[in-house]
Protein backbone atom coordinates (compact mmCIF):
# COMPACT_ATOMS: atom_id res chain seq x y z
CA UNK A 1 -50.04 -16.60 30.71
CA UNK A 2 -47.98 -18.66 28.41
CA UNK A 3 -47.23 -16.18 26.29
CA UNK A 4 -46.07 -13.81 29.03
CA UNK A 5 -43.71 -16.45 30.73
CA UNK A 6 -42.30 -16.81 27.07
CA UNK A 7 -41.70 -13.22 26.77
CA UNK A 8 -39.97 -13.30 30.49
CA UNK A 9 -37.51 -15.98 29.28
CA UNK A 10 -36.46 -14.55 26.33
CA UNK A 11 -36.24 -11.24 27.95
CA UNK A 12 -33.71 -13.27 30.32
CA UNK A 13 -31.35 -15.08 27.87
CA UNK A 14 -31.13 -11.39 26.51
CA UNK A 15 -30.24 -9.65 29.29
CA UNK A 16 -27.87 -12.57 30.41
CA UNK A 17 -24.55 -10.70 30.85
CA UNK A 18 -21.92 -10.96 33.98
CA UNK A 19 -20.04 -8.27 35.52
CA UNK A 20 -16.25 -8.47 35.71
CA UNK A 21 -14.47 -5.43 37.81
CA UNK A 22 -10.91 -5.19 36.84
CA UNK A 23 -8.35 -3.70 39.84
CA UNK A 24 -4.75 -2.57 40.53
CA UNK A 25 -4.08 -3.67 43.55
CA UNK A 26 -1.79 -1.63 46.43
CA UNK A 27 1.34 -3.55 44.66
CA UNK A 28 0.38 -2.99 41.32
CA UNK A 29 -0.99 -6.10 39.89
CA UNK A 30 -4.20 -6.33 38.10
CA UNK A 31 -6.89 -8.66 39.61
CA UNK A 32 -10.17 -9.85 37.61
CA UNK A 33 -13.26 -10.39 40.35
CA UNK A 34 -16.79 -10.58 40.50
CA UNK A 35 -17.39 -8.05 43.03
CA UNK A 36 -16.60 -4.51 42.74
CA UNK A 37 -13.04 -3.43 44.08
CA UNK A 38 -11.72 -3.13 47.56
CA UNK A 39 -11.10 0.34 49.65
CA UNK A 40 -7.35 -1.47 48.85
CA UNK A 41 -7.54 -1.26 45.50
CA UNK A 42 -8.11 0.67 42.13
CA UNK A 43 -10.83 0.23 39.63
CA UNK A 44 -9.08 0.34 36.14
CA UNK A 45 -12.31 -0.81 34.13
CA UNK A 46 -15.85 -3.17 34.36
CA UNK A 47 -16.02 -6.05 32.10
CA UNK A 48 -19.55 -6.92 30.65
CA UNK A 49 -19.52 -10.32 29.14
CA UNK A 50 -22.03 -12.14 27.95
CA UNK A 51 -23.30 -15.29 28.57
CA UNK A 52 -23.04 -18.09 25.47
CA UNK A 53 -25.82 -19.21 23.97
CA UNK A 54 -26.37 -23.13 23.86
CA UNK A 55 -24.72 -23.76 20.27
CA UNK A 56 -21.84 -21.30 21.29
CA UNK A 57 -21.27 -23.43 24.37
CA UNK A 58 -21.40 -27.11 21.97
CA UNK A 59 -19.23 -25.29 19.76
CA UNK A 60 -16.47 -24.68 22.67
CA UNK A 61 -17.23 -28.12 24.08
CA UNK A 62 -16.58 -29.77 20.50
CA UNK A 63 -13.90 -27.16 20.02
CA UNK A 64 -12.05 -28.50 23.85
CA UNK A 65 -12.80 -32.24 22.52
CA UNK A 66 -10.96 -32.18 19.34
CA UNK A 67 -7.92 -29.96 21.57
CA UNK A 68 -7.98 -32.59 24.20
CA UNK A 69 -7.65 -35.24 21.35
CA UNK A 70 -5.13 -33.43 19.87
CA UNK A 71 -3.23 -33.50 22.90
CA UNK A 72 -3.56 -36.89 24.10
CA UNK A 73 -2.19 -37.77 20.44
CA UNK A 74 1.14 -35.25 20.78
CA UNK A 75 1.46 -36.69 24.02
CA UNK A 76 1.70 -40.30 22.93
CA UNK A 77 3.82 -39.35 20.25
CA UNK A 78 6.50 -38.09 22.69
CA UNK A 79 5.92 -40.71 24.83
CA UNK A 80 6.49 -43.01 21.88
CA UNK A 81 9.43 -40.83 21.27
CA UNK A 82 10.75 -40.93 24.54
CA UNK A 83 10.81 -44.77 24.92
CA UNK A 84 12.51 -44.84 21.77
CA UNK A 85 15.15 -42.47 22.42
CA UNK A 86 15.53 -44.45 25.87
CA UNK A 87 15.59 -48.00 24.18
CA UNK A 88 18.75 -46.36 22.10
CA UNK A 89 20.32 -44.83 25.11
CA UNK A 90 20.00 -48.49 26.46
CA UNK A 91 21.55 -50.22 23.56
CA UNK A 92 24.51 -47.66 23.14
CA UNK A 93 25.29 -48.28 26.72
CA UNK A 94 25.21 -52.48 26.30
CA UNK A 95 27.44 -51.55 23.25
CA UNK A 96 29.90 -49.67 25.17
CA UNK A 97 30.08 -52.05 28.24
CA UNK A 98 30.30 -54.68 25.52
CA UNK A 99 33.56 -52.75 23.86
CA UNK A 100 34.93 -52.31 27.34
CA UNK A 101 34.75 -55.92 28.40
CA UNK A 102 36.80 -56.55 25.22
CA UNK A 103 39.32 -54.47 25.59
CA UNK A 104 40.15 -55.40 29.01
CA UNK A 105 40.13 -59.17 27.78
CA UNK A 106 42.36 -58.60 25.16
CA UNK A 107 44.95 -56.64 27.73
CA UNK A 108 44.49 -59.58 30.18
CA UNK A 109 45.05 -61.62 27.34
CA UNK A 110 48.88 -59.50 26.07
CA UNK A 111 49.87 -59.47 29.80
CA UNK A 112 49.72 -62.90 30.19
CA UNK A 113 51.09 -63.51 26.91
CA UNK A 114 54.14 -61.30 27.78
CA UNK A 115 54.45 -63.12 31.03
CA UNK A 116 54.48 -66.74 29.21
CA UNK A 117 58.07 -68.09 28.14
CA UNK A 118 58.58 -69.23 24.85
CA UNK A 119 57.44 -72.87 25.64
CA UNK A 120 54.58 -72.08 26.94
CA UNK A 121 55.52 -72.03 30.89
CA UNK A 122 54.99 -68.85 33.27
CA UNK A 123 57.99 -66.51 33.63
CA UNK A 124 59.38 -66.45 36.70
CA UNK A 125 62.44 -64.17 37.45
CA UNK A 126 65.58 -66.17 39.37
CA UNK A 127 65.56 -63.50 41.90
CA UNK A 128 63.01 -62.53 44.05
C-alpha cells in the first residue's frame, strides 16, 4: 500500500503542469487566463507550464531576497542622495538670502551716506 501511494505521488509532482489559454480579445489585446477563451474572443495559443519543484522555488525565493536587498540598498542610496542634494539646495539658498541682505545694507548704508552733510548732520533742502 505504501509503495503504491508512493508511486501516486510521484506520478503527481510529474504530471504537475497548469494550463494558460492565451486570447485576442474583440479590441485586439492579448489576455493570459486560466480558463479557455470567451465566445468574445480568439484563441492565439495554450500555455503548458510547469509547476517548480521545491529547490526551484528556494532558488527564486533566495533569488527575490537578494533583489529585494538590492533594492532596499539603491533606495537608501538615493534617499541618502536626495537629502544631500536637498541639504545643498538649503545652504545655497541661506547663501543667497545672506548676499541679498548685504547688498541692500550696503545701499541703505550709500543712501544715507549721500544724504549726510559733510559734518555729519542730515541734508535737508531750504525749500520744500
Amino acid at each position: 500500500m505504501l509503495k503504491l501511494i508512493l508511486i501516486f505521488l510521484i506520478l503527481q509532482a510529474l504530471s504537475a503542469n497548469a494550463e494558460v489559454f492565451k486570447c485576442r480579445s474583440s479590441t485586439g489585446e492579448i489576455v493570459y487566463k486560466p480558463t479557455p477563451c470567451s465566445i468574445n474572443e480568439t484563441a492565439v495559443g495554450q500555455l503548458k507550464i510547469k509547476e517548480m519543484t521545491r529547490q526551484e522555488i528556494e532558488k527564486a525565493k533566495a533569488l527575490r531576497k537578494s533583489e529585494d536587498e538590492g533594492e532596499a540598498a539603491y533606495d537608501a542610496e538615493n534617499a541618502k542622495a536626495e537629502k544631500q542634494r536637498q541639504d545643498e539646495l538649503a545652504r545655497q539658498q541661506e547663501l543667497e538670502l545672506e548676499q541679498r541682505r548685504i547688498k541692500a545694507q550696503e545701499e541703505a548704508d550709500a543712501n544715507r551716506r549721500r544724504t549726510l552733510r559733510p559734518g555729519g548732520w542730515p541734508y535737508q533742502p531750504m525749500y520744500q
